[in-house]
Protein backbone atom coordinates (compact mmCIF):
# COMPACT_ATOMS: atom_id res chain seq x y z
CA UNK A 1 -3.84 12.48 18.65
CA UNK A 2 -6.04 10.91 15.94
CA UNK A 3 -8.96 10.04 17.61
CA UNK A 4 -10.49 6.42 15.75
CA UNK A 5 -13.81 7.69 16.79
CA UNK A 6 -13.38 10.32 14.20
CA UNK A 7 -14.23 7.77 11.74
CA UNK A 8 -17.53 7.30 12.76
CA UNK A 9 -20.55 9.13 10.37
CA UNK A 10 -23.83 10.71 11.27
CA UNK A 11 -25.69 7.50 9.86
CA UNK A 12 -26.79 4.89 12.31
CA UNK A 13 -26.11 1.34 10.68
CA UNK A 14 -28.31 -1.47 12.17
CA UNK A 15 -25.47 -4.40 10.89
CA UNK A 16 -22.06 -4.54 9.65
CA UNK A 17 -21.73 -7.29 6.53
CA UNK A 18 -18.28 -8.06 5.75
CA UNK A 19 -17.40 -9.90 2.54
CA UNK A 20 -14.86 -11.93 2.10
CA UNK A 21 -12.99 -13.24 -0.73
CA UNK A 22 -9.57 -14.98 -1.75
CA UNK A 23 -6.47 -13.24 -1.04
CA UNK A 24 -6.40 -11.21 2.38
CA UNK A 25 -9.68 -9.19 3.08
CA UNK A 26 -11.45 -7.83 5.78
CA UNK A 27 -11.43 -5.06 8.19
CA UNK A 28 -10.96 -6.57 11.12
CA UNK A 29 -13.58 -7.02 14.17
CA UNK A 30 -17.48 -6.12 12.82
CA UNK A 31 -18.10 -2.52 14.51
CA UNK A 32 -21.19 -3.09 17.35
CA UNK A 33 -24.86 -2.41 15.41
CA UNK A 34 -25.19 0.55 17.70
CA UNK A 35 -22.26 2.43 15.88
CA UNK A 36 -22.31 4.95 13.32
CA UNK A 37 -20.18 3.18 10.21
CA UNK A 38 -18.50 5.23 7.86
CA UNK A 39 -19.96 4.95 4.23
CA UNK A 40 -16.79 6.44 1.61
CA UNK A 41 -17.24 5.92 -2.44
CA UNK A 42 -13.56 6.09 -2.70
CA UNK A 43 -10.41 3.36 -3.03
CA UNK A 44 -7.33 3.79 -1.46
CA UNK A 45 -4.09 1.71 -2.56
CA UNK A 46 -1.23 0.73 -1.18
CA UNK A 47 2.07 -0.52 -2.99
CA UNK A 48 4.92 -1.91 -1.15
CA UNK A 49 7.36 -2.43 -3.99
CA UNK A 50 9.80 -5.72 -3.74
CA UNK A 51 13.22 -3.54 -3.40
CA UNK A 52 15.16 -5.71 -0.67
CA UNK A 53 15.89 -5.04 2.69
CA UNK A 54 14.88 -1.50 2.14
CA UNK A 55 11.63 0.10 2.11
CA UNK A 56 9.83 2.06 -0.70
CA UNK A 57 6.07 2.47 -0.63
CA UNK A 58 3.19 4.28 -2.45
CA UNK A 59 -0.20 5.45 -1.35
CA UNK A 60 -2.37 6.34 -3.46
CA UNK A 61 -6.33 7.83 -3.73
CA UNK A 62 -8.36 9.16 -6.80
CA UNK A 63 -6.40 12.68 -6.36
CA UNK A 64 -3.50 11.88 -4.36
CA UNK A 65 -0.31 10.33 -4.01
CA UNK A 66 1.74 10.15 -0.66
CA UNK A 67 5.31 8.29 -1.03
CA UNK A 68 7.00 6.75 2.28
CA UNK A 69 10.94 6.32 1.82
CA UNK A 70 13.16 5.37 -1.23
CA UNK A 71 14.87 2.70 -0.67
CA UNK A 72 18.16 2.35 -1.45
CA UNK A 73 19.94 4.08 -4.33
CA UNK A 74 18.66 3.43 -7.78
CA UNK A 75 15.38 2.08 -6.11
CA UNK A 76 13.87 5.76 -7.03
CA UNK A 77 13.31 4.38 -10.66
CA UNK A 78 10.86 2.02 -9.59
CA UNK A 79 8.77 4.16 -7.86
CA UNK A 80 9.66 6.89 -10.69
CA UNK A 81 8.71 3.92 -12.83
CA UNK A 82 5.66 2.53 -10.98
CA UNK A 83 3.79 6.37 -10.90
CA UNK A 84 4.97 7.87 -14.99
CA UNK A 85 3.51 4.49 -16.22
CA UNK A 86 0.25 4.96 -14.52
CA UNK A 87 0.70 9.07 -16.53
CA UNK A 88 1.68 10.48 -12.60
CA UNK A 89 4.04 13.30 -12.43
CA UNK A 90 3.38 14.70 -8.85
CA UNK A 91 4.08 13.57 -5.55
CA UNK A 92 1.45 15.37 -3.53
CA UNK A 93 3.28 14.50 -0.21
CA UNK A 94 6.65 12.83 0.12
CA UNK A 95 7.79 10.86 3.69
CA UNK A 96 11.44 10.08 4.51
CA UNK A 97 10.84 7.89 7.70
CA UNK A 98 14.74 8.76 8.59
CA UNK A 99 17.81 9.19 6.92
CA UNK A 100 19.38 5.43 6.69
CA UNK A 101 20.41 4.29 3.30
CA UNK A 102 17.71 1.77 3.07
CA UNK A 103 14.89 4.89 3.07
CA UNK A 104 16.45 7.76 1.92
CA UNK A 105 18.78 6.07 -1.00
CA UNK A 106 16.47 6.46 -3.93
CA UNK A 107 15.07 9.93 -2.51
CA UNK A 108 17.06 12.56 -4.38
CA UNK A 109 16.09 11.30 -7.79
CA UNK A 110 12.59 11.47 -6.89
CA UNK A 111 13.21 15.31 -6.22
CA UNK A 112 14.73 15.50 -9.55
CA UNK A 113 12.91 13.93 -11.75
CA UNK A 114 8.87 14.84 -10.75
CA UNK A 115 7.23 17.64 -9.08
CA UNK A 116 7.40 16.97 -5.11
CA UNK A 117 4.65 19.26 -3.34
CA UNK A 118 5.91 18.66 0.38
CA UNK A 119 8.84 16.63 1.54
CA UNK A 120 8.46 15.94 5.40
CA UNK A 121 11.42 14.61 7.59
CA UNK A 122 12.60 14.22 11.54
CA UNK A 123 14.49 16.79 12.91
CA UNK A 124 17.98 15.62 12.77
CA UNK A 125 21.14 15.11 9.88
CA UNK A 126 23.25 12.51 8.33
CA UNK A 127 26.30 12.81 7.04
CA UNK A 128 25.62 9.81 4.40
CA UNK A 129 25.98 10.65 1.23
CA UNK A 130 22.31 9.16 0.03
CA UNK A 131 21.60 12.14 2.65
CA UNK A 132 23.57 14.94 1.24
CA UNK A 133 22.37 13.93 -2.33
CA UNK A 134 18.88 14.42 -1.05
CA UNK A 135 19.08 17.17 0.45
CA UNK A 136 21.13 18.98 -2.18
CA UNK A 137 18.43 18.31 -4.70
CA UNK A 138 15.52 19.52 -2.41
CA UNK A 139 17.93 22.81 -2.56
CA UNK A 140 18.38 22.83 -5.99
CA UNK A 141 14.69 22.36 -6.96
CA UNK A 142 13.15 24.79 -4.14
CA UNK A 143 11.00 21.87 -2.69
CA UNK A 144 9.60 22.28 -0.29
CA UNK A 145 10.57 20.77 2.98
CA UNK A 146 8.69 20.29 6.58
CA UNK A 147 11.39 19.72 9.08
CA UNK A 148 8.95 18.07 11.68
CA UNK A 149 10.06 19.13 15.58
CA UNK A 150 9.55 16.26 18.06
CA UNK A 151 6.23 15.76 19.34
CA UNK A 152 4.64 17.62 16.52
CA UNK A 153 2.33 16.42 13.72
CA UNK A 154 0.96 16.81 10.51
CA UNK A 155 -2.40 15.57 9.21
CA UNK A 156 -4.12 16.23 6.18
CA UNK A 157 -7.40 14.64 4.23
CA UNK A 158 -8.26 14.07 0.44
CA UNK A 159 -10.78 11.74 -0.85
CA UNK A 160 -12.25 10.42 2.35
CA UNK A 161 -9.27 9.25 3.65
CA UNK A 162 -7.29 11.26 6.88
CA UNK A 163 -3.54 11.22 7.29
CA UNK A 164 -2.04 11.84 10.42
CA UNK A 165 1.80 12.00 10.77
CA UNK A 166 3.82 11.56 14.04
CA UNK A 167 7.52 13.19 15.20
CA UNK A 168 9.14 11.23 17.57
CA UNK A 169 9.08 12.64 20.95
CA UNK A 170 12.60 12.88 21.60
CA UNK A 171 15.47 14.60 20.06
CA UNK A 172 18.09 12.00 20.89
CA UNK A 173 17.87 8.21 21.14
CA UNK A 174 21.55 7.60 21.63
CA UNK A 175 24.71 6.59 19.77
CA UNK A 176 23.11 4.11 16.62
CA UNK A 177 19.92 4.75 17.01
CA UNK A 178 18.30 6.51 14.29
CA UNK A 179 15.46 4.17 14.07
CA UNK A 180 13.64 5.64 16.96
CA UNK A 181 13.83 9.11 14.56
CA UNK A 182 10.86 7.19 12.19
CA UNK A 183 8.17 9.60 11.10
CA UNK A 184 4.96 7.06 11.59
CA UNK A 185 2.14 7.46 9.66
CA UNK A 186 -1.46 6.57 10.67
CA UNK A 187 -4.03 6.62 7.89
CA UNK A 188 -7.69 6.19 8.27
CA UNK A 189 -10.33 5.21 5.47
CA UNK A 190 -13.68 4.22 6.06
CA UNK A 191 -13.62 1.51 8.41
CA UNK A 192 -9.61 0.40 7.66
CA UNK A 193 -6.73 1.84 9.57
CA UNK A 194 -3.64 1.95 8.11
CA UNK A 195 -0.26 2.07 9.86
CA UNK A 196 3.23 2.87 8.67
CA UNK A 197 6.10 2.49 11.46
CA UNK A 198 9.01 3.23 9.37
CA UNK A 199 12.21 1.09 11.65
CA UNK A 200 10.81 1.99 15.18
CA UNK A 201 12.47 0.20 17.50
CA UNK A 202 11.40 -0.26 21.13
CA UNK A 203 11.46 3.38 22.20
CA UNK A 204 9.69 4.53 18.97
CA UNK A 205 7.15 1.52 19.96
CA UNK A 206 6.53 2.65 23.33
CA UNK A 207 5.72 6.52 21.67
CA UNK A 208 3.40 4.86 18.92
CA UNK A 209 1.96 2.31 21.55
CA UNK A 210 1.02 5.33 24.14
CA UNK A 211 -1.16 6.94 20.82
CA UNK A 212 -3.63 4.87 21.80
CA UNK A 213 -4.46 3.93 18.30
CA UNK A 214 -5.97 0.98 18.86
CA UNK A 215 -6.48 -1.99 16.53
CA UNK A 216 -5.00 -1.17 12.60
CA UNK A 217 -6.44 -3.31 9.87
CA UNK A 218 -3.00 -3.08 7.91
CA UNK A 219 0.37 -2.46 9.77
CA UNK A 220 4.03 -2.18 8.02
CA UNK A 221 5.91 -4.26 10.12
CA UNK A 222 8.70 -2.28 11.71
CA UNK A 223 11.97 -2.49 10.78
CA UNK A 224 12.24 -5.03 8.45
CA UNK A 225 10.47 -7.42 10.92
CA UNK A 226 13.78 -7.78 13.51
CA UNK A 227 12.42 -9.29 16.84
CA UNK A 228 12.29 -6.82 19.71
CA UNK A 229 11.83 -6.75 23.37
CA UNK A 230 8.58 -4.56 22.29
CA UNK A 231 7.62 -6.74 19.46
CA UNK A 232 5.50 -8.78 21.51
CA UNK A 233 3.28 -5.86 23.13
CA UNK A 234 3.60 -3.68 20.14
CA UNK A 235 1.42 -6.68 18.44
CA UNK A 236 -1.01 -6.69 21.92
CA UNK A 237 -1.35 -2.98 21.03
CA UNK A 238 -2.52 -2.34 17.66
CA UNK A 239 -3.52 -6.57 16.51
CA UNK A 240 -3.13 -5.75 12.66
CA UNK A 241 -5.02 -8.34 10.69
CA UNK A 242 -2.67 -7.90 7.96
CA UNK A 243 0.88 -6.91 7.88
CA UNK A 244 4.23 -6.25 5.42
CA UNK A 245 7.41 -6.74 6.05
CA UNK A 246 10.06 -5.40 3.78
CA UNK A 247 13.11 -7.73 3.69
CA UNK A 248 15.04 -9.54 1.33
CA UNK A 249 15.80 -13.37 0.86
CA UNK A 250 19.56 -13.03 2.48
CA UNK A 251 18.31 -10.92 5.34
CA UNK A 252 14.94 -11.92 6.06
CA UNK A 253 12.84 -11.35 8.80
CA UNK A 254 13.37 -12.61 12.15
CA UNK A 255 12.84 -16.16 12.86
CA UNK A 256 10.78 -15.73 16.10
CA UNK A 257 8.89 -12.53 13.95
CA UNK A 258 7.94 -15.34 11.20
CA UNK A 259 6.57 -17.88 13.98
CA UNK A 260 4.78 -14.80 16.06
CA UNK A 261 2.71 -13.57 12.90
CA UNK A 262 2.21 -17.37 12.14
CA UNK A 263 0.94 -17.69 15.81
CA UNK A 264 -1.27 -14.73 15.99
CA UNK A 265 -2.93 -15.42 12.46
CA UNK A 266 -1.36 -12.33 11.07
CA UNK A 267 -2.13 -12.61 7.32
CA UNK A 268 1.81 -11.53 6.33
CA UNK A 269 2.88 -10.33 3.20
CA UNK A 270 7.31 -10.11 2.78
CA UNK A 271 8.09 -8.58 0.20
CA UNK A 272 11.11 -10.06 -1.17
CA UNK A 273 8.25 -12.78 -2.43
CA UNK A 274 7.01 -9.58 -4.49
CA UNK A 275 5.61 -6.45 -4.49
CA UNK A 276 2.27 -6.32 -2.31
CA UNK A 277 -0.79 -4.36 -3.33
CA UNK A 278 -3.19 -3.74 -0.81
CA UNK A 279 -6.98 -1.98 -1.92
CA UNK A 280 -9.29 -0.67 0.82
CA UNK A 281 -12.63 0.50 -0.28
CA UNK A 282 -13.66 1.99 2.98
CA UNK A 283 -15.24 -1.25 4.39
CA UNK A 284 -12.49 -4.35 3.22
CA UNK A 285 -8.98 -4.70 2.21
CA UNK A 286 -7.97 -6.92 -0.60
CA UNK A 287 -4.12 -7.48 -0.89
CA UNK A 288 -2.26 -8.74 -3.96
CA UNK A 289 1.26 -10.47 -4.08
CA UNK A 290 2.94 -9.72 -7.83
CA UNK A 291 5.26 -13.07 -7.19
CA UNK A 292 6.71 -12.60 -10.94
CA UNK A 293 9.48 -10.36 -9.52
CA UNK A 294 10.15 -12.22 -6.69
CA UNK A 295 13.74 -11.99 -5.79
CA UNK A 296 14.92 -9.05 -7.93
C-alpha cells in the first residue's frame, strides 16, 4: 500500500501558503504547520484528451511519459498525435485499465507506431478484436508486457513524482463485469495526489476504498461518471477537489453524478466540452479546458 505519509520531507515547514488563481487550483486541505511538506522543482501534467465516451489519457514529467488506455479505435492518432508534435517517440510506461473497446481500441497502433518500454494489463483475455489487434502487435514488436496477478502492484518514481499501480483483488467478477478488472493508478507529487480508476464499479470501489488512500487532489471519475450504489461513499472516501469525467454529449454522465459533484463542490471537468489539462507543481494544480474541440 502507498503510504500518503511517504510524501512527507525531512524539512519542518512552519505554514502552508496556497495560491490561488483562475481556473481550478489548489491542493486541497492546508497540511497542519507541524508537518514536514514536500518541496519538488518539478511539473507534472496531465492530459485527458476529448475522444467520447472512451478514455485516453497522458501523464507526463520532465523525463517521462505514462499513457492510461486508448480509447476507441483510431483514437491512438491523437495521442500518437498529441506526443510526435511535442518531438516524443517513447512511451516510458503504457496502462490498459481493461480490455473494453472504449480503452484498449486505439492501443495496438500505439505499439506500432512508437517505442513502448512496458505495457501493463489485468490478468484476464478478450476475445474483441481491438484485443487481439493489441495483443498481436505487442507480439510482433517484442514489447514488453507485465501481466499484473491480482492483488499485486507495481510502483515506480521519476522526477519527484511516485507511481503506484493496483491489480484487482479478484480473478473473477462475474458474467459482464470486466470493469471491476481496472488497473488503478495512484500517483503522488509533492503535496497533490493523483488518482486514475479506470471503469471500477462497486466491487473495484470497495478494493480502492479499503487502500486507505485518503483524500486525492485530482480523481478520474470512474466509469464515465455512471451513478453507483458506491458512488456516494467512494466520494466520502477519497473527497477529490477536482475531478474528470470522460463522456460524450449523447452519453453523458449520469444525471444524479452531475448534481452530486455540483453538491459536493467538486470542481468537474467532462471532457466531451474538451480536452482537460491539468499542471501540478508539487504544491497546486492548475487545470485547463481546450473548449475549441469540443464535440469532435
Amino acid at each position: 500500500m502507498h503510504n500518503p505519509l511517504r510524501r512527507l520531507t525531512a524539512f519542518l515547514a512552519a505554514a502552508v501558503s496556497l495560491l490561488t488563481a483562475s481556473g481550478c487550483q489548489g491542493s486541497g486541505d492546508p497540511q497542519p504547520e507541524s508537518s514536514e511538506i514536500p518541496q519538488v522543482n518539478t511539473v507534472l501534467t496531465v492530459t485527458a484528451f476529448n475522444v467520447g465516451k472512451a478514455d485516453a489519457m497522458v501523464i507526463q514529467t520532465d523525463n517521462s511519459v505514462t499513457v492510461i488506455d486508448a480509447g476507441n479505435k483510431g483514437d491512438g492518432k491523437v495521442i500518437e498525435k498529441y506526443l510526435t508534435n511535442q518531438g516524443i517517440e517513447t512511451v516510458n510506461n503504457f496502462i490498459i485499465t481493461h480490455f473494453d473497446k472504449d480503452h484498449v481500441g486505439g492501443a495496438a497502433r500505439l505499439v506500432n507506431r512508437m517505442k513502448i518500454e512496458n505495457v501493463y494489463v489485468p490478468d484476464y483475455t478478450s476475445e474483441s478484436d481491438e484485443y487481439t489487434s493489441f495483443i498481436e502487435k505487442i507480439d510482433e514488436t517484442g514489447t514488453p508486457l507485465h501481466v499484473m496477478a491480482a492483488k499485486s502492484s507495481e510502483n515506480w518514481s521519476v522526477d519527484e513524482a511516485d507511481f503506484r499501480l493496483y491489480a484487482p483483488n479478484e480473478t473473477d467478477y462475474g458474467k459482464n463485469e470486466e470493469n471491476d478488472f481496472s488497473l488503478v493508478l495512484y500517483v503522488t507529487h509533492g503535496q497533490n495526489s493523483l488518482l486514475f480508476t479506470g471503469d471500477a464499479e462497486n466491487a473495484r470501489m470497495d478494493e480502492i476504498m479499503a487502500l486507505n488512500l485518503g483524500k486525492v487532489d485530482f480523481l478520474k471519475f470512474p466509469y464515465h461518471g455512471n451513478y453507483l450504489t458506491k458512488t456516494e461513499a467512494f466520494l466520502d472516501a477519497c473527497d477529490p477537489s477536482y475531478t474528470v469525467v470522460c463522456c460524450s454529449e449523447k452519453e453523458y454522465a449520469d444525471d444524479y453524478t452531475v448534481e452530486t459533484l455540483k453538491k459536493r463542490g467538486i470542481e468537474t471537468y467532462y471532457t466531451c466540452a474538451g480536452t482537460v489539462t491539468a499542471v501540478s507543481n508539487g504544491q497546486t494544480i492548475s487545470c485547463t479546458q481546450n473548449t475549441a474541440d469540443a464535440g469532435e
